[in-house]
Protein backbone atom coordinates (compact mmCIF):
# COMPACT_ATOMS: atom_id res chain seq x y z
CA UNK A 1 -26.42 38.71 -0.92
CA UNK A 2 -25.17 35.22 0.29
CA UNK A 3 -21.89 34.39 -1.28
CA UNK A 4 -21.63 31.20 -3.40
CA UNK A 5 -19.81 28.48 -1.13
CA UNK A 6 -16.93 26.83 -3.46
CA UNK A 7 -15.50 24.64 -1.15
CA UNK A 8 -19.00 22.52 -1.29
CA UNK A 9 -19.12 23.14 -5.60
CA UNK A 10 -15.59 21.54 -5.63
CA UNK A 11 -16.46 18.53 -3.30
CA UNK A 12 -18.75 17.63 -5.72
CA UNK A 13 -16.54 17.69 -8.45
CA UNK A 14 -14.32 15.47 -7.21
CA UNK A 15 -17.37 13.18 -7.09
CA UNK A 16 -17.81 13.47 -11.20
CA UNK A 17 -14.89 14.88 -12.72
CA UNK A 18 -13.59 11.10 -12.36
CA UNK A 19 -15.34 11.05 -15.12
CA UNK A 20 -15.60 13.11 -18.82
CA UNK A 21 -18.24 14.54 -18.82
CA UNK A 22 -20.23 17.37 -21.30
CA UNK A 23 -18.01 20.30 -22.12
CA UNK A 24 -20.39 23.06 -20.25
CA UNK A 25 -19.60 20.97 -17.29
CA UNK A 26 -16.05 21.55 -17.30
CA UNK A 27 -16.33 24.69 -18.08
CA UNK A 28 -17.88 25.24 -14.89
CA UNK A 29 -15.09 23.61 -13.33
CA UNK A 30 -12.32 25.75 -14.63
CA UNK A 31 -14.51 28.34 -13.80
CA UNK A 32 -14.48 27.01 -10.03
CA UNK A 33 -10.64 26.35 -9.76
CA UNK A 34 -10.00 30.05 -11.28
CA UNK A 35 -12.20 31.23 -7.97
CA UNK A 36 -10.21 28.76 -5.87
CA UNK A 37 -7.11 29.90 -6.87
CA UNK A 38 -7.21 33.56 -7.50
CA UNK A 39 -4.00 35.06 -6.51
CA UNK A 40 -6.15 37.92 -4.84
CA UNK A 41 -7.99 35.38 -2.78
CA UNK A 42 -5.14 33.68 -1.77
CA UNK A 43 -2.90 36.79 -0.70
CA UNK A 44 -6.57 38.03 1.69
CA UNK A 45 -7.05 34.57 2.86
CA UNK A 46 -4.23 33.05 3.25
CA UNK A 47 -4.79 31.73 6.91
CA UNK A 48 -8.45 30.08 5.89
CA UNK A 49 -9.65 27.66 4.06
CA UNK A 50 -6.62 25.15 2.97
CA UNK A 51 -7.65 22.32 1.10
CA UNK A 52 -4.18 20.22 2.32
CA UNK A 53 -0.38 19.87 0.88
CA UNK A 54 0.56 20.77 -2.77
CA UNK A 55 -0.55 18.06 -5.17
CA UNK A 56 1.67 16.49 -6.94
CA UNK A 57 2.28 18.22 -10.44
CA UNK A 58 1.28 14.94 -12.60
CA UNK A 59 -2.45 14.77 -10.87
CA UNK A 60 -3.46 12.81 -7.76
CA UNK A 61 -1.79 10.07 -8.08
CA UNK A 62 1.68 10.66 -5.57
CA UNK A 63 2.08 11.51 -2.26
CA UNK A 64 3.45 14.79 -0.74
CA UNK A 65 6.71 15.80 -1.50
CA UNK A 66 9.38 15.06 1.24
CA UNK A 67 11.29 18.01 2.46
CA UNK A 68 15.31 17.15 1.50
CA UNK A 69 16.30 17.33 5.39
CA UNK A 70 15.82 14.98 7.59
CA UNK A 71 12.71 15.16 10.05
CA UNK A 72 13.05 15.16 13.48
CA UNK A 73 12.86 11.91 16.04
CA UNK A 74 9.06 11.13 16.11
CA UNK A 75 7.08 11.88 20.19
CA UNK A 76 6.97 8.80 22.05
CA UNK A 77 2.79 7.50 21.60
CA UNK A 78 1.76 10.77 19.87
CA UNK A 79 -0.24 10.99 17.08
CA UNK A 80 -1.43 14.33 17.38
CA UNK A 81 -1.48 17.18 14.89
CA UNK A 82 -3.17 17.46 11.01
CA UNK A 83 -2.15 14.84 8.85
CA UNK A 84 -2.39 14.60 4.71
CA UNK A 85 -1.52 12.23 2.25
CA UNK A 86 -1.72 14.34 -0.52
CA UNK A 87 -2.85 13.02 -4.22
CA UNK A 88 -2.72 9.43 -2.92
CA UNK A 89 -5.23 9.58 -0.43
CA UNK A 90 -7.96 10.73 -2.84
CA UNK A 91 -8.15 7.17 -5.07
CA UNK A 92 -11.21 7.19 -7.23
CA UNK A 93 -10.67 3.87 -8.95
CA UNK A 94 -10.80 1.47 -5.90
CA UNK A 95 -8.60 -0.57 -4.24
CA UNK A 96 -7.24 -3.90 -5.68
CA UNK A 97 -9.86 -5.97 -3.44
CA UNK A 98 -9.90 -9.96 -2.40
CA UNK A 99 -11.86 -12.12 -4.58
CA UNK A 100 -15.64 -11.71 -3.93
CA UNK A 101 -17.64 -14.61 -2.45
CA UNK A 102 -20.93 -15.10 -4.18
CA UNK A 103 -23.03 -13.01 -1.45
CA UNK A 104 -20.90 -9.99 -1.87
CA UNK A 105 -20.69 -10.55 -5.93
CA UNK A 106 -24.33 -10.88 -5.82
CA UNK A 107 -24.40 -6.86 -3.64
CA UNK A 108 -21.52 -5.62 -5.88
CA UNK A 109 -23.87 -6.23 -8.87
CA UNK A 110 -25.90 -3.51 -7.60
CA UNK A 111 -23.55 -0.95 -7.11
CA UNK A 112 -23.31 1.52 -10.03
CA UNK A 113 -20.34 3.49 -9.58
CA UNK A 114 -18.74 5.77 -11.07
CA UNK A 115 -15.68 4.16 -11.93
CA UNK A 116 -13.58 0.75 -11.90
CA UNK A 117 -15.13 -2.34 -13.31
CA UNK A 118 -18.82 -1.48 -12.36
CA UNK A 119 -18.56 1.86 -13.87
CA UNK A 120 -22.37 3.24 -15.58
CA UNK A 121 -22.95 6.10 -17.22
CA UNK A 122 -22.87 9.46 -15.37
CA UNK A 123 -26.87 9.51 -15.69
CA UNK A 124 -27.15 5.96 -14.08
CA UNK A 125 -24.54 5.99 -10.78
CA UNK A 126 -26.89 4.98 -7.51
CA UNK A 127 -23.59 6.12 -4.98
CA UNK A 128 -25.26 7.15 -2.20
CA UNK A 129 -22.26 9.43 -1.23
CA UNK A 130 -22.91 11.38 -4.40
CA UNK A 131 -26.25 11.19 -5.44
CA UNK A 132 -28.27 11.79 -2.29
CA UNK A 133 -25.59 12.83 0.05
CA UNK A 134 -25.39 9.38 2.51
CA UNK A 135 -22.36 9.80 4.72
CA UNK A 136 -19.32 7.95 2.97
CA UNK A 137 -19.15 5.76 6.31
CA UNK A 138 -15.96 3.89 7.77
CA UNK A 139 -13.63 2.75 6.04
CA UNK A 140 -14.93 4.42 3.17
CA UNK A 141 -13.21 7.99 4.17
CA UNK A 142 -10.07 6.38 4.38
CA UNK A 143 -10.17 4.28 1.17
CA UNK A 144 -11.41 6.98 -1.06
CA UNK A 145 -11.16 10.92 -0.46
CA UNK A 146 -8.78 10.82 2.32
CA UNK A 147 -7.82 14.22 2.67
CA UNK A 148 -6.29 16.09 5.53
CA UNK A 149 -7.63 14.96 9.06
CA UNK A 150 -6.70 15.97 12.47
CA UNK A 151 -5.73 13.67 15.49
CA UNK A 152 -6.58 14.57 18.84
CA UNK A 153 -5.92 12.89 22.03
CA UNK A 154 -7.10 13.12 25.57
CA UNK A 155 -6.61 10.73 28.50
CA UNK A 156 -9.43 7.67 27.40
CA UNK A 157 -9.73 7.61 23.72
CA UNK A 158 -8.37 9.23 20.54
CA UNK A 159 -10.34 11.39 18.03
CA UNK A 160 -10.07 11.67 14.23
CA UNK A 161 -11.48 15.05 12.86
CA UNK A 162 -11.64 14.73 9.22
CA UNK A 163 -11.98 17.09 6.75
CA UNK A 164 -13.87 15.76 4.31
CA UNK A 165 -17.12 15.67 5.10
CA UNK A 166 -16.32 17.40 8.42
CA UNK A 167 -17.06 14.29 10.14
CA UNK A 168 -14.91 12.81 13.70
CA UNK A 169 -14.41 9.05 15.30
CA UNK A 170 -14.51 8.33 18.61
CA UNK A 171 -11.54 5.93 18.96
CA UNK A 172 -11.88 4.50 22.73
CA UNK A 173 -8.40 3.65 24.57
CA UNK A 174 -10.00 3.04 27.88
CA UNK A 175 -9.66 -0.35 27.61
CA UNK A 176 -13.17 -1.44 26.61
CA UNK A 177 -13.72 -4.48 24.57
CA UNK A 178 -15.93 -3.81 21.46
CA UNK A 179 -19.32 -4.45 21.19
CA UNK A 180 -20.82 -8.19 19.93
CA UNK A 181 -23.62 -8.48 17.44
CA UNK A 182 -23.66 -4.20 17.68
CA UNK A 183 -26.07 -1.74 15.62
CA UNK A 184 -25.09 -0.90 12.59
CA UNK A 185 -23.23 2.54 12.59
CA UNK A 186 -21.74 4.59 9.64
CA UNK A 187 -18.69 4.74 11.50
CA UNK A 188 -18.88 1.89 13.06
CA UNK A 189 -17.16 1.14 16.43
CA UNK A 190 -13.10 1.25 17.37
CA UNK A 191 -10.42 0.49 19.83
CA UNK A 192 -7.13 1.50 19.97
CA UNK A 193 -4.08 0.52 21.59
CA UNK A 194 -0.51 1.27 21.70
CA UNK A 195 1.34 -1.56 20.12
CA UNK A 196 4.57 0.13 20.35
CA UNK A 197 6.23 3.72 21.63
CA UNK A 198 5.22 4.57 18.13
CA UNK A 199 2.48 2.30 16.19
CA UNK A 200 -0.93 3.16 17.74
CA UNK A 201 -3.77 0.23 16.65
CA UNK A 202 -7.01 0.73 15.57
CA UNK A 203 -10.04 -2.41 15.42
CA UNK A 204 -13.14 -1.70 14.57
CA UNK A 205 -16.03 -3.49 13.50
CA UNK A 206 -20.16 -2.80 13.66
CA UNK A 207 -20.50 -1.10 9.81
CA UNK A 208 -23.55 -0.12 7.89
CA UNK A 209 -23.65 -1.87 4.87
CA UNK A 210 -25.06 0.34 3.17
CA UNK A 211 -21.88 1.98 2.54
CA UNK A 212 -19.22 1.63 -0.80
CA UNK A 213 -15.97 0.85 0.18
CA UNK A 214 -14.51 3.18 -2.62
CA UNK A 215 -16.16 5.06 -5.66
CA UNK A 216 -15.41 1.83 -7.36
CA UNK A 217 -18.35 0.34 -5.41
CA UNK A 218 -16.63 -2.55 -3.85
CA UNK A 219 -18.67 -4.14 -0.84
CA UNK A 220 -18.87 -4.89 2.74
CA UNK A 221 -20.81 -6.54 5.30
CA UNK A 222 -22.37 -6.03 8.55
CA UNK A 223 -18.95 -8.52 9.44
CA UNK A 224 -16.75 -6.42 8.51
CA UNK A 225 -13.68 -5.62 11.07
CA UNK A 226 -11.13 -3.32 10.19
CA UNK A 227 -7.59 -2.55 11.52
CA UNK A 228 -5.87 0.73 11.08
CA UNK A 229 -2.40 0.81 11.93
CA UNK A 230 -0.78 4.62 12.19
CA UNK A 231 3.10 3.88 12.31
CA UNK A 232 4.77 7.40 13.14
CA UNK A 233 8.32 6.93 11.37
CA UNK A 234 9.05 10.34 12.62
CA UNK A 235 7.95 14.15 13.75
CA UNK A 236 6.54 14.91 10.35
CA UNK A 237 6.06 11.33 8.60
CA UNK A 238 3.29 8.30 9.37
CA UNK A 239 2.32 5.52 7.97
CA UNK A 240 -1.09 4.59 7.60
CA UNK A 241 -1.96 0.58 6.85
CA UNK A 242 -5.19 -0.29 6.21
CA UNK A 243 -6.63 -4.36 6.23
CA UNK A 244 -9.81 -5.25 5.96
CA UNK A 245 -11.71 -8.72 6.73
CA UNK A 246 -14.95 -9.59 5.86
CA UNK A 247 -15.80 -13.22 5.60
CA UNK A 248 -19.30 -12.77 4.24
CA UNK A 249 -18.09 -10.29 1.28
CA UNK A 250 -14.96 -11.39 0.41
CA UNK A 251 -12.44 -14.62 0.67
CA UNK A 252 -9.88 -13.62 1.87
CA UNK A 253 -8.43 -10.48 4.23
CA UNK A 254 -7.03 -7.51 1.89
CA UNK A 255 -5.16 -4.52 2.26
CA UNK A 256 -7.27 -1.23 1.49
CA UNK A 257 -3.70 0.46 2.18
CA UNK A 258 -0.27 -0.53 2.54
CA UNK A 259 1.88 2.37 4.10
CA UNK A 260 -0.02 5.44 2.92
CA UNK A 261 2.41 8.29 3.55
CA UNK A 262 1.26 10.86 5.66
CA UNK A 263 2.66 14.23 6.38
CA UNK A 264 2.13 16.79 9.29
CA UNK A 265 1.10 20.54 8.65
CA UNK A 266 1.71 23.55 10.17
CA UNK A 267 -0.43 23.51 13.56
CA UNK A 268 -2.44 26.86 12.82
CA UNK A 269 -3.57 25.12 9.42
CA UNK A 270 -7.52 26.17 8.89
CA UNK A 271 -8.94 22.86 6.63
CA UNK A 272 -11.31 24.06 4.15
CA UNK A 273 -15.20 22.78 4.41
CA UNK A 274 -15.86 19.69 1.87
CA UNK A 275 -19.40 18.35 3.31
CA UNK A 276 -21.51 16.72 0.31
CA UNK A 277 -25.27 17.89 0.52
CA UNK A 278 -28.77 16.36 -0.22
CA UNK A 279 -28.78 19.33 -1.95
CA UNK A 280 -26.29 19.31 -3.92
CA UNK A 281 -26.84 15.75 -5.12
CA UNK A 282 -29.84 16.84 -6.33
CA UNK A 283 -28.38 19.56 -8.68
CA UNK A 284 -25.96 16.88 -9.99
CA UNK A 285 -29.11 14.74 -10.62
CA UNK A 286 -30.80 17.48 -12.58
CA UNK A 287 -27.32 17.85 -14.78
CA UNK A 288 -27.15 14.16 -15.48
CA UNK A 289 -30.49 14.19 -16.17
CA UNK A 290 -30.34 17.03 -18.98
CA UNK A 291 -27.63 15.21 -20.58
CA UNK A 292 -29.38 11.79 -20.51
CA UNK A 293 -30.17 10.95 -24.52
């Protein structure tokens, strides 16, 4: 008998529970965090499965906790090791974005999120993350379920291993100049450079824009370049700034984020698996469907 896989039932909660929804719904969620959390599952299992730091005891909305002593010197261009922001790397309602032009107002309009100022009824969301199980893209995943994400690094380029959706970039440090007029990508294309012993850059640019931004359903263009900028204050502690620039969308450059606290785990942390299915999307669609008047 093939066990039920939680991790995946409590990605796509995270989807919904942003919003209320019917009451046999949530029951099925406390039903989910009870298996989750059992204190007999936890003492067996201890070494698998971690779904990142504590959250904060007031929801998602704070970063991790910092330890009372001091943390040691950061490692001279280092990035390396699993990284979390906590509750504030998992925003549902959107980033405070640039004013629109009328081309992106005009796509905007057909976003139906599920929350922030386009927010529809459960029954009527069209996120493609959520309701047919589209990869978020880039820089969705760092705007909007951010959760823990492991840096490695080897001699030409510098990979992110995320944990939600159990996806990875390629971030090339070889020197290469980024492609003009590229393909389309999900997850786009990036550079990186050392701006500093400790500030590594990231520009990247070539996004599908097919992709939200955030579950609030902001916009982006095929113009869209991004640059990441991972600030390591010191062993345990980055920073993670976020702009974004998209002349066709929007009027002006923005900031997605603005010193997002990050903190290092233990080494031998196992991440759990979050990875949103076709599948699943299509049970969701079947509940919003039943509960559609």
């Amino acid at each position: 008998m093939q066990k039920a896989k939680t991790s995946c039932f409590v990605t796509f909660v995270s989807f919904v529970v942003e919003r209320s929804l019917c009451s046999s719904w949530s029951a099925l969620i406390a039903i989910a965090a009870i298996v989750v959390t059992s204190t007999g599952i936890r003492a067996q299992n201890d070494r698998w499965n971690s779904p990142g730091l504590p959250q904060p005891a007031a929801g998602r909305g704070g970063s991790p906790a910092v330890p009372a002593a001091a943390s040691a010197p950061a490692p001279r261009r280092d990035l390396t090791g699993i990284w979390d922001a906590g509750g504030a790397g998992i925003g549902a309602r959107g980033m405070p974005a640039a004013p629109l032009t009328s081309w992106g107002d005009a796509l905007g309009k057909t976003h139906h999120s599920g929350d922030g100022t386009r927010m529809v009824s459960a029954a009527d969301i069209n996120d493609p993350l959520s309701t047919m199980g589209d990869p978020a893209g880039f820089p969705r995943n760092l705007l909007f379920e951010l959760r823990p994400f492991q840096v490695v690094q080897t001699p030409n380029q510098v990979l992110m291993l995320y944990m939600f959706e159990k996806r990875w970039r390629n971030i090339w440090t070889d020197g290469r100049q980024l492609p003009t007029n590229p393909d389309p990508r999900w997850y786009g294309y990036s550079v990186g450079r050392w701006e500093d012993d400790y500030t590594f850059v990231v520009t990247s640019v070539g996004t599908d824009e097919r992709t939200w931004l955030d579950n609030a359903g902001n916009p982006h263009s095929t113009d869209l370049k991004v640059e990441e900028r991972y600030h390591r204050v010191s062993r345990d502690v980055m920073e993670l700034t976020v702009t974004l620039d998209d002349p066709t969308a929007y009027t002006k450059p923005w900031l997605g984020r603005d010193k997002l606290q990050l903190r290092l785990m233990p080494p031998d942390t196992d991440l759990m698996e979050m990875i949103p299915s076709a599948s699943e999307a299509a049970e969701i669609k079947k509940i919003y469907a039943a509960e559609k008047p």
